[in-house]
N, C-alpha and C. Protein backbone atom coordinates (compact mmCIF):
# COMPACT_ATOMS: atom_id res chain seq x y z
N UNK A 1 -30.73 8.93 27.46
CA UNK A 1 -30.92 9.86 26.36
C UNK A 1 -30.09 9.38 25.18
N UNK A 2 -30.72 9.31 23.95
CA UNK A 2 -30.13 8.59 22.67
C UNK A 2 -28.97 9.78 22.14
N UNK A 3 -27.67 9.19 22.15
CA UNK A 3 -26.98 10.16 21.30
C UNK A 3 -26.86 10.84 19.78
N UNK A 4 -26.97 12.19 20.10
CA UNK A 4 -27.00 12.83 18.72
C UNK A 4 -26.50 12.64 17.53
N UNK A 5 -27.09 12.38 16.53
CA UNK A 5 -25.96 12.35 15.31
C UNK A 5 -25.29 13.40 15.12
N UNK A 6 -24.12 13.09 14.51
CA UNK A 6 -23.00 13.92 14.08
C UNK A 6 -23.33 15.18 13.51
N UNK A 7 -24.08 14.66 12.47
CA UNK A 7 -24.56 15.65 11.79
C UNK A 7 -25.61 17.15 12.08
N UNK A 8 -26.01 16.76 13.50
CA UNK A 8 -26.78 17.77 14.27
C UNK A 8 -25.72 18.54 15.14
N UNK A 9 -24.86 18.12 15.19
CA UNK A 9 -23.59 18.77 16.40
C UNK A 9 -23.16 20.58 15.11
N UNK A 10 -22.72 20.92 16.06
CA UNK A 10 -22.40 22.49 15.81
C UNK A 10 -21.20 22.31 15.30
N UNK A 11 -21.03 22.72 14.32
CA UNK A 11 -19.93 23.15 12.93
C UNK A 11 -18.47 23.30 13.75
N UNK A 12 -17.29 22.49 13.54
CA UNK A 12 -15.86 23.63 14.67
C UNK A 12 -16.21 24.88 13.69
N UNK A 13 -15.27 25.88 14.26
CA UNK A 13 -15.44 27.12 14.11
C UNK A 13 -14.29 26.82 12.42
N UNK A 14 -14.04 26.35 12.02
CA UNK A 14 -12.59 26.01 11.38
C UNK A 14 -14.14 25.91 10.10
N UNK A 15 -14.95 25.80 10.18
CA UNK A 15 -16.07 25.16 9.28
C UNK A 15 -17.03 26.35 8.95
N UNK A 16 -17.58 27.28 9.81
CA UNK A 16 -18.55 28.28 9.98
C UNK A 16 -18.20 29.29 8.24
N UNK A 17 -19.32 29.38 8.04
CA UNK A 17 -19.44 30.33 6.66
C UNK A 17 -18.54 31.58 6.92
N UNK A 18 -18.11 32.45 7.92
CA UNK A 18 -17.40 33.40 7.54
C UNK A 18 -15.90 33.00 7.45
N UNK A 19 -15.86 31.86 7.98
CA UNK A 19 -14.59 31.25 7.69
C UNK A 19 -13.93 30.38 6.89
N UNK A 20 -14.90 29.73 6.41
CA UNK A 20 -14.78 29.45 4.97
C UNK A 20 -14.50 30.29 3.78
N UNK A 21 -15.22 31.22 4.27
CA UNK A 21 -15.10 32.69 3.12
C UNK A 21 -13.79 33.02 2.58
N UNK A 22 -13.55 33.16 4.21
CA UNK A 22 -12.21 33.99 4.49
C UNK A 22 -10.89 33.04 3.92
N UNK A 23 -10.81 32.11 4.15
CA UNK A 23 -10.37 31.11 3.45
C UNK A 23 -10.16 30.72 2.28
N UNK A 24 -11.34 31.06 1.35
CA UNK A 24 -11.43 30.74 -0.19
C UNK A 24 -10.76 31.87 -0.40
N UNK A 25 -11.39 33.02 -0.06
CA UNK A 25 -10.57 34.73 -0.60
C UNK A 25 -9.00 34.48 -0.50
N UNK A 26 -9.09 34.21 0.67
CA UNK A 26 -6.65 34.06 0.75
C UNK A 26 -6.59 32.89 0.33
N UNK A 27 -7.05 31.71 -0.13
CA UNK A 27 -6.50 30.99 -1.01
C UNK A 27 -6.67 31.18 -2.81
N UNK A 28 -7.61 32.00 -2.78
CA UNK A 28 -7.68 32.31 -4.20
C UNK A 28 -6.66 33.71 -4.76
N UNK A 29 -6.27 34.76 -3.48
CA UNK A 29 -5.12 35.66 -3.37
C UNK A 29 -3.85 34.95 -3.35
N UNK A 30 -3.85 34.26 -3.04
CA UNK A 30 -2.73 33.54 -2.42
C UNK A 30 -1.88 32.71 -3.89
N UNK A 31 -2.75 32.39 -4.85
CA UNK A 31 -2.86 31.34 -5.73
C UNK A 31 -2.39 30.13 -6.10
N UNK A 32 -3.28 29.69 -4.68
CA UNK A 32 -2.91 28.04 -4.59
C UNK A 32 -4.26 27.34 -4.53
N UNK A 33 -5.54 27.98 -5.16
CA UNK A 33 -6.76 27.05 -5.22
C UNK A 33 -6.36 27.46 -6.69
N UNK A 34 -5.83 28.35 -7.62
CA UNK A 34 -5.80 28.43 -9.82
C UNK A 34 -4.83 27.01 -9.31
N UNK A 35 -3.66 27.09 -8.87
CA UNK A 35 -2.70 26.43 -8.94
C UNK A 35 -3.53 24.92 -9.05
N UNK A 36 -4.14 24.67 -7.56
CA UNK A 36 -4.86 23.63 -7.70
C UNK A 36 -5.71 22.83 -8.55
N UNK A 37 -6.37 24.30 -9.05
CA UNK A 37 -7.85 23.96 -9.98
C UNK A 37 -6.56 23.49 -11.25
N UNK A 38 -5.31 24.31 -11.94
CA UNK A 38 -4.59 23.82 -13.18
C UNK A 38 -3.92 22.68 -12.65
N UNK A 39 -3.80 22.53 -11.73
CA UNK A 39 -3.16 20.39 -11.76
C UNK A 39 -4.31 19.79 -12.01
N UNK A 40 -5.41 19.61 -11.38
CA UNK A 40 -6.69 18.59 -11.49
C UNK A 40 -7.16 19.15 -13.34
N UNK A 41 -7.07 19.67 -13.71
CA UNK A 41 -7.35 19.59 -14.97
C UNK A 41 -6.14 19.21 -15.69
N UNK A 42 -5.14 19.75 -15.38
CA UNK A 42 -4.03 18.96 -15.97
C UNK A 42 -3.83 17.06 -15.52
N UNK A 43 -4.30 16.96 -14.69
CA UNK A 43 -4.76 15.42 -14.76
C UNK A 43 -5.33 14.75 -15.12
N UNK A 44 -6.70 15.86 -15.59
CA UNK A 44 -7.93 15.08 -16.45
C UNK A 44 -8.86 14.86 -15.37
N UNK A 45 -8.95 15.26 -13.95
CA UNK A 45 -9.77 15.17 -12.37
C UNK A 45 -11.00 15.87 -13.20
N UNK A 46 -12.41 15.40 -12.66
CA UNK A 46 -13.20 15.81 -12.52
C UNK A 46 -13.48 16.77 -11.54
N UNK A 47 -13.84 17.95 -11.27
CA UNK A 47 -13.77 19.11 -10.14
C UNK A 47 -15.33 18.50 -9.27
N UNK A 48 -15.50 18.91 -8.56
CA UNK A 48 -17.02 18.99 -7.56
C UNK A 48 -16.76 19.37 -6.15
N UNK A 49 -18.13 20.24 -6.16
CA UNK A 49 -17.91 21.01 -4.70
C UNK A 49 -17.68 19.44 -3.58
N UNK A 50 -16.97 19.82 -2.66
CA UNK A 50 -16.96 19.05 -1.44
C UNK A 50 -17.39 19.71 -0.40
N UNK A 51 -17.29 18.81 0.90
CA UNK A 51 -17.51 19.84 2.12
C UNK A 51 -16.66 20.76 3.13
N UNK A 52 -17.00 21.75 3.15
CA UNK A 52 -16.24 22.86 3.95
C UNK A 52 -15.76 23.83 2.96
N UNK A 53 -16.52 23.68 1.95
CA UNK A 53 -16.04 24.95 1.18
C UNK A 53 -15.17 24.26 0.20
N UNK A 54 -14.28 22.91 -0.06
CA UNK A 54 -13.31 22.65 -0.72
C UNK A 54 -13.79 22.28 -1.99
N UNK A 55 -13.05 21.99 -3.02
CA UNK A 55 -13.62 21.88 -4.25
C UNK A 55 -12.74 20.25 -4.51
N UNK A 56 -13.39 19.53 -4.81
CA UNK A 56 -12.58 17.83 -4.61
C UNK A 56 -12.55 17.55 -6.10
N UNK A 57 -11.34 17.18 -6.66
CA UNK A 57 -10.80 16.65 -7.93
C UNK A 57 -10.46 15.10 -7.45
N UNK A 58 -11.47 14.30 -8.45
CA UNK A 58 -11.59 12.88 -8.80
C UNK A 58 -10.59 12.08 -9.55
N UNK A 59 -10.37 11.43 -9.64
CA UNK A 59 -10.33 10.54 -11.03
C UNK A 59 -8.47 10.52 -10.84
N UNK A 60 -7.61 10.01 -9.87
CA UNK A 60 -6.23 9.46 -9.48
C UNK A 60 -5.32 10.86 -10.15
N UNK A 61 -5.70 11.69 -10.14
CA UNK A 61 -4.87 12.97 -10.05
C UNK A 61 -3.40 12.95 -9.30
N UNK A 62 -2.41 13.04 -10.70
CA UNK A 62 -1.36 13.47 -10.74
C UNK A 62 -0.28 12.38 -8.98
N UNK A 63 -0.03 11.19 -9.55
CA UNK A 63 0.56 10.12 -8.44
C UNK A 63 1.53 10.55 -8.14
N UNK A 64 2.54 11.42 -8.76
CA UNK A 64 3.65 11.92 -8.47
C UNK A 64 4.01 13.00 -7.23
N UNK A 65 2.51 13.74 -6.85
CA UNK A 65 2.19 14.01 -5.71
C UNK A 65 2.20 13.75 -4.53
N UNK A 66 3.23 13.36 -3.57
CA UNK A 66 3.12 12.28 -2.59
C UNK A 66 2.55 10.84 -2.99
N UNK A 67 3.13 10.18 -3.52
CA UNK A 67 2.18 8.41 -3.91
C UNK A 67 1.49 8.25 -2.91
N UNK A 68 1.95 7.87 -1.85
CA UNK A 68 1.02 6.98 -1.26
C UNK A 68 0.07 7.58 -0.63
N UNK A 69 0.00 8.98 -0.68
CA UNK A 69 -1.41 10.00 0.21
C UNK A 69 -2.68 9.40 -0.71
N UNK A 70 -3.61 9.63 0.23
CA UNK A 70 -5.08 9.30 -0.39
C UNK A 70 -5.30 10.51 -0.94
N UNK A 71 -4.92 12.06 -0.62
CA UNK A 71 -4.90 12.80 -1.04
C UNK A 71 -4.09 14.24 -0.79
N UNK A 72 -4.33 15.23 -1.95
CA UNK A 72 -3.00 16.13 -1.53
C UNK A 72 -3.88 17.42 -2.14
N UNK A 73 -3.85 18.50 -1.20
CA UNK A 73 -4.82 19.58 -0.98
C UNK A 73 -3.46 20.58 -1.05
N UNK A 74 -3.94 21.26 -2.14
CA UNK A 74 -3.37 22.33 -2.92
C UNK A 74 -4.37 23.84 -2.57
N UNK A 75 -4.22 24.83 -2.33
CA UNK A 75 -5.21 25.89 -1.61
C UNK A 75 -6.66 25.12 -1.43
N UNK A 76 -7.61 25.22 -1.87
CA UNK A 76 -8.96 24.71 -1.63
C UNK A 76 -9.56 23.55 -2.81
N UNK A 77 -8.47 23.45 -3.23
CA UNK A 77 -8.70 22.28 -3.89
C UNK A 77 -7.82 20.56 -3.85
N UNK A 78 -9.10 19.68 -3.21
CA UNK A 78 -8.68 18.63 -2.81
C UNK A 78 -8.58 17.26 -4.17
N UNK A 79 -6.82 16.81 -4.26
CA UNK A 79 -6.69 16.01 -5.23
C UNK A 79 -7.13 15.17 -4.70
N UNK A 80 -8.12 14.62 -4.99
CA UNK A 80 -8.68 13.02 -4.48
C UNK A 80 -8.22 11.69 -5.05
N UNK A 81 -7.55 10.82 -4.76
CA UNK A 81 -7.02 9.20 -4.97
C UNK A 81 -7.30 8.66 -4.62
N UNK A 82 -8.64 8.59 -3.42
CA UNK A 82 -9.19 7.57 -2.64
C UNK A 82 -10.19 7.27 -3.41
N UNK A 83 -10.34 5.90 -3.59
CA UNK A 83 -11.72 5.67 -3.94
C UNK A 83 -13.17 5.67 -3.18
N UNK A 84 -14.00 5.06 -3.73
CA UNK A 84 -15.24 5.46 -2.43
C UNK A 84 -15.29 4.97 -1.19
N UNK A 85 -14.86 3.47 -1.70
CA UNK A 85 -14.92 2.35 -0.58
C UNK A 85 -13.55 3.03 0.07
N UNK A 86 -12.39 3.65 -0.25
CA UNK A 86 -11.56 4.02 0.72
C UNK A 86 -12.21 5.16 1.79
N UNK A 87 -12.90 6.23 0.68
CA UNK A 87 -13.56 7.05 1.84
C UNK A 87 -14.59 6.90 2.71
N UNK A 88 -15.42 5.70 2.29
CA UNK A 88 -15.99 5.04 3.58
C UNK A 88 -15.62 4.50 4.28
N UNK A 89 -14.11 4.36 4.57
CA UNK A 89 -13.42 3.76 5.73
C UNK A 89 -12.45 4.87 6.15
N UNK A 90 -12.49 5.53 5.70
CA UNK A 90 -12.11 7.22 6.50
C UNK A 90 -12.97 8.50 6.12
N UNK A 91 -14.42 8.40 6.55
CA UNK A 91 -15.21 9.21 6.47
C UNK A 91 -15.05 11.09 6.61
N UNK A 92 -13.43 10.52 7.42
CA UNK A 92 -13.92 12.25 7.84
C UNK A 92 -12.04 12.54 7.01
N UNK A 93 -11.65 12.24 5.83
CA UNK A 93 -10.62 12.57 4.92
C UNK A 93 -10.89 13.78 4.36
N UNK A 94 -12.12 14.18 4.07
CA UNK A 94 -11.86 15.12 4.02
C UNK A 94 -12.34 16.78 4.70
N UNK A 95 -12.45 15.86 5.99
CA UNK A 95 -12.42 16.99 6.79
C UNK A 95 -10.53 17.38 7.27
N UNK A 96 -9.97 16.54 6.94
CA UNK A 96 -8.09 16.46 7.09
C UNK A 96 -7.82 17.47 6.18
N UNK A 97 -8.49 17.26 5.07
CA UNK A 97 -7.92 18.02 3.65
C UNK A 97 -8.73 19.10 3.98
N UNK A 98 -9.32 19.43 4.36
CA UNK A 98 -10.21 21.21 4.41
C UNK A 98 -9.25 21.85 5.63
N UNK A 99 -8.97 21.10 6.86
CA UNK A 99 -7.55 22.11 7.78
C UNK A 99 -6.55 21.98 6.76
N UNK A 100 -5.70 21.26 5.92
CA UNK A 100 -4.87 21.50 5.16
C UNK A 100 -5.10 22.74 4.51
N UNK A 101 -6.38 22.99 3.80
CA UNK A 101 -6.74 24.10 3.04
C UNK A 101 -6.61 25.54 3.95
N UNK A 102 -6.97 25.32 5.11
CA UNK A 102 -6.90 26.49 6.02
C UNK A 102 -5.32 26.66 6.16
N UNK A 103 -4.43 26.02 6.46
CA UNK A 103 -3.08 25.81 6.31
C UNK A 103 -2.84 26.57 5.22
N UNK A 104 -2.80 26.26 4.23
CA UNK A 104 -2.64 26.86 3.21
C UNK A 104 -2.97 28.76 3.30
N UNK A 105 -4.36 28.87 3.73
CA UNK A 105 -4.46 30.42 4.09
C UNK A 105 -3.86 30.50 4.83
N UNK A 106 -3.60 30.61 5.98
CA UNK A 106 -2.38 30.77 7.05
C UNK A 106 -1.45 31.41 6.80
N UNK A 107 -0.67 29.95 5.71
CA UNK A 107 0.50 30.06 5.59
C UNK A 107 1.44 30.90 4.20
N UNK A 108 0.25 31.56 3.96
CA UNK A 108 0.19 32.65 2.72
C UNK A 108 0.23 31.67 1.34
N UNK A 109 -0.25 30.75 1.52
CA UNK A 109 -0.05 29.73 0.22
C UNK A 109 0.57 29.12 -0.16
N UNK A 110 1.46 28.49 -1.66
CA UNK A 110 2.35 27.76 -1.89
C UNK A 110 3.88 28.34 -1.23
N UNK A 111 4.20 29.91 -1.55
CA UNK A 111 5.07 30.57 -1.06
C UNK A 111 5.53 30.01 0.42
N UNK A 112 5.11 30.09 1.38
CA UNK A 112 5.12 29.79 2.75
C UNK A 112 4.76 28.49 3.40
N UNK A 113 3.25 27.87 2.71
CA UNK A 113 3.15 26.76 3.23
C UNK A 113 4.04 25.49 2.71
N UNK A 114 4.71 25.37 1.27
CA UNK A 114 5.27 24.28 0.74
C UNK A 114 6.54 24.14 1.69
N UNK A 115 7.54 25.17 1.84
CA UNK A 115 8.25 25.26 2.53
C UNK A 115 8.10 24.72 3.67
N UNK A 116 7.55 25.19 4.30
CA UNK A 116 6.98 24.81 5.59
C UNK A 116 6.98 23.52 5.78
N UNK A 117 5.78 22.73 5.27
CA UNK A 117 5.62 21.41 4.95
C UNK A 117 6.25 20.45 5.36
N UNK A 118 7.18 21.12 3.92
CA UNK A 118 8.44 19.96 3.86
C UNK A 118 9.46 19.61 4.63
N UNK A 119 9.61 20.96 5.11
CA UNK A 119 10.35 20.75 6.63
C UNK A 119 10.09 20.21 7.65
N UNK A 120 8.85 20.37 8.06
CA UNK A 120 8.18 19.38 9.14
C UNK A 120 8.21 17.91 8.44
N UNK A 121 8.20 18.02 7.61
CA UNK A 121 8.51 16.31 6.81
C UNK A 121 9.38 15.58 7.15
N UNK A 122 10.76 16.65 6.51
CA UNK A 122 11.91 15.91 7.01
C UNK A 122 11.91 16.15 8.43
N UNK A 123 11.89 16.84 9.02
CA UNK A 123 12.01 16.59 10.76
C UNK A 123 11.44 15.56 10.67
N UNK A 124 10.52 15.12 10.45
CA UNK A 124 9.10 13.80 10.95
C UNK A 124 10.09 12.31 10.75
N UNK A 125 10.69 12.86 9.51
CA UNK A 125 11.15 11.67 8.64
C UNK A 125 12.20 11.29 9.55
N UNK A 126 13.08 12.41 10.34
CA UNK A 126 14.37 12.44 10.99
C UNK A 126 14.14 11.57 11.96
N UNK A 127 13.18 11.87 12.77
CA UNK A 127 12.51 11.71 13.84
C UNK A 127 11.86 10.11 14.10
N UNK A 128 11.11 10.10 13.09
CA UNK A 128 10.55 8.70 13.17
C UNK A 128 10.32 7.43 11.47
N UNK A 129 11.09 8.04 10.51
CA UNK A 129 10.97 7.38 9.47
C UNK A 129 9.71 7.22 9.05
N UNK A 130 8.94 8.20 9.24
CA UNK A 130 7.71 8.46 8.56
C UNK A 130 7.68 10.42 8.22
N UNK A 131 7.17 10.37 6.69
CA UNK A 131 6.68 12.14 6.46
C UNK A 131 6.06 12.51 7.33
N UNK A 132 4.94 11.88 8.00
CA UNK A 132 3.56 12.16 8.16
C UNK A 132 3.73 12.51 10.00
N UNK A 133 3.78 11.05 10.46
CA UNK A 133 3.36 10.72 11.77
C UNK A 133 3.93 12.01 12.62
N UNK A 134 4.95 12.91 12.93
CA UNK A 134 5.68 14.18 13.78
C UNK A 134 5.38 15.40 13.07
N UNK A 135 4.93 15.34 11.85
CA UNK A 135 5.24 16.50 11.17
C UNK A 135 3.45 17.16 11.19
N UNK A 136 3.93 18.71 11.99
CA UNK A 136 3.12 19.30 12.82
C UNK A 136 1.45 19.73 12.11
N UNK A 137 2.24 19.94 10.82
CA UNK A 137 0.60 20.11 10.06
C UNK A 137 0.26 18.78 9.89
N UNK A 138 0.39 17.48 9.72
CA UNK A 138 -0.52 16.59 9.62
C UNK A 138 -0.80 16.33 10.51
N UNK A 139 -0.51 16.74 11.95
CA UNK A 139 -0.63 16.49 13.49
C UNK A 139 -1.93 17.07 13.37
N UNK A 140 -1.52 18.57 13.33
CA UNK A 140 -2.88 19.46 13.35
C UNK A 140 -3.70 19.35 12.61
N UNK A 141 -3.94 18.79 11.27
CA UNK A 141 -4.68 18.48 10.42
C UNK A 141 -5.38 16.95 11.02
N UNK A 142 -4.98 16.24 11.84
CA UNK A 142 -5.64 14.91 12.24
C UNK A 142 -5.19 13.93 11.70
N UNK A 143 -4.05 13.43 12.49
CA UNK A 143 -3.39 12.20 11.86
C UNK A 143 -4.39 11.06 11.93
N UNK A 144 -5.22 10.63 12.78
CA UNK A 144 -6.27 9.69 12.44
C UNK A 144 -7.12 9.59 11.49
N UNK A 145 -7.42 11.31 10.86
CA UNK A 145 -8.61 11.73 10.45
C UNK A 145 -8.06 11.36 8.61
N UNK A 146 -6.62 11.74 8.81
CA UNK A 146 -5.97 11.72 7.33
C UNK A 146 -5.42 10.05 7.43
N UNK A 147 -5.64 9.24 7.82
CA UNK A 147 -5.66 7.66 7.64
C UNK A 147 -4.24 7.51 7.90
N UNK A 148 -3.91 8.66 8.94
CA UNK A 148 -2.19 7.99 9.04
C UNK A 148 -2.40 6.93 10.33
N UNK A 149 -1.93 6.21 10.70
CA UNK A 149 -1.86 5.58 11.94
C UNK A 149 -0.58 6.11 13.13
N UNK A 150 -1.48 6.52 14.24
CA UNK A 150 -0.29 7.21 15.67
C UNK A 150 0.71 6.66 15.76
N UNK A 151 1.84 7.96 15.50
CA UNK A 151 3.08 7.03 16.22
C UNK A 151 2.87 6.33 17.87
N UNK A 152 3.75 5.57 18.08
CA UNK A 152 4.08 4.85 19.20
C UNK A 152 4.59 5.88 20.31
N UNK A 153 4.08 5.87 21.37
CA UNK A 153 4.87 6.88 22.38
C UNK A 153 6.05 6.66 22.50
N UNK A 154 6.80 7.71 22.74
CA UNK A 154 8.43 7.49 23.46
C UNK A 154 8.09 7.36 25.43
């Protein structure tokens, strides 16, 4: 039996329209998708819907943002730095950046989630001299999926 494309497989639940909803509403309460939408225009980003509900800002938005991320998801809006040919070699980036966005609802928004973050950062950083690789929201967000490469087991 020929395997299904991707694209026929059933939505995670993290994806489904009432949850997306729910999502845009507490990130737009929350106000970390204005926050978002005023950096990408304050960068000069082109806005366009993306998938899962996120709204993706183009055009090397604001580097001072984490440098070396391909990108940095502010409530439901994803700063994009990757170019195309980068996102065809990590197809599913921004499915990383749409759980970030859910993160963000979660975590009541900039208030709660920045904090947060950064702490799991420095733990990560403590831990293994990387932001990324320990630190629990990019875990949960898909360290493969967000182009980090797995730490090494202990």
């Amino acid at each position: 039996m020929p395997a299904q494309p991707a694209s026929s497989s059933p939505a995670p639940r993290l994806y489904t329209a009432r949850h997306v909803g729910l999502r845009r509403a507490a990130n737009w309460l929350n106000l970390s998708t204005p926050i978002g939408l005023g950096l990408a225009r304050l960068s000069g980003a082109t806005v366009e819907k993306g998938p899962h509900g996120v709204l993706v800002a183009r055009g090397r938005p604001l580097r001072f943002l984490a440098p070396r991320a391909m990108a940095v998801t502010i409530g439901d809006v994803v700063l994009l730095r990757a170019s195309d040919d980068a996102l065809r070699r990590h197809p599913h980036l921004l499915d990383h950046e749409a759980r970030h966005s859910a993160q963000f609802a979660l975590w009541i928004g900039p208030l709660g989630f920045l904090p947060a973050y950064l702490l799991c950062a420095v733990w990560s950083w403590w831990r293994v001299r990387d932001f990324a690789l320990r630190n629990p929201f990019e875990m949960r967000a898909g360290l493969v999926e967000g182009g980090y490469v797995r730490a090494p087991e202990r």
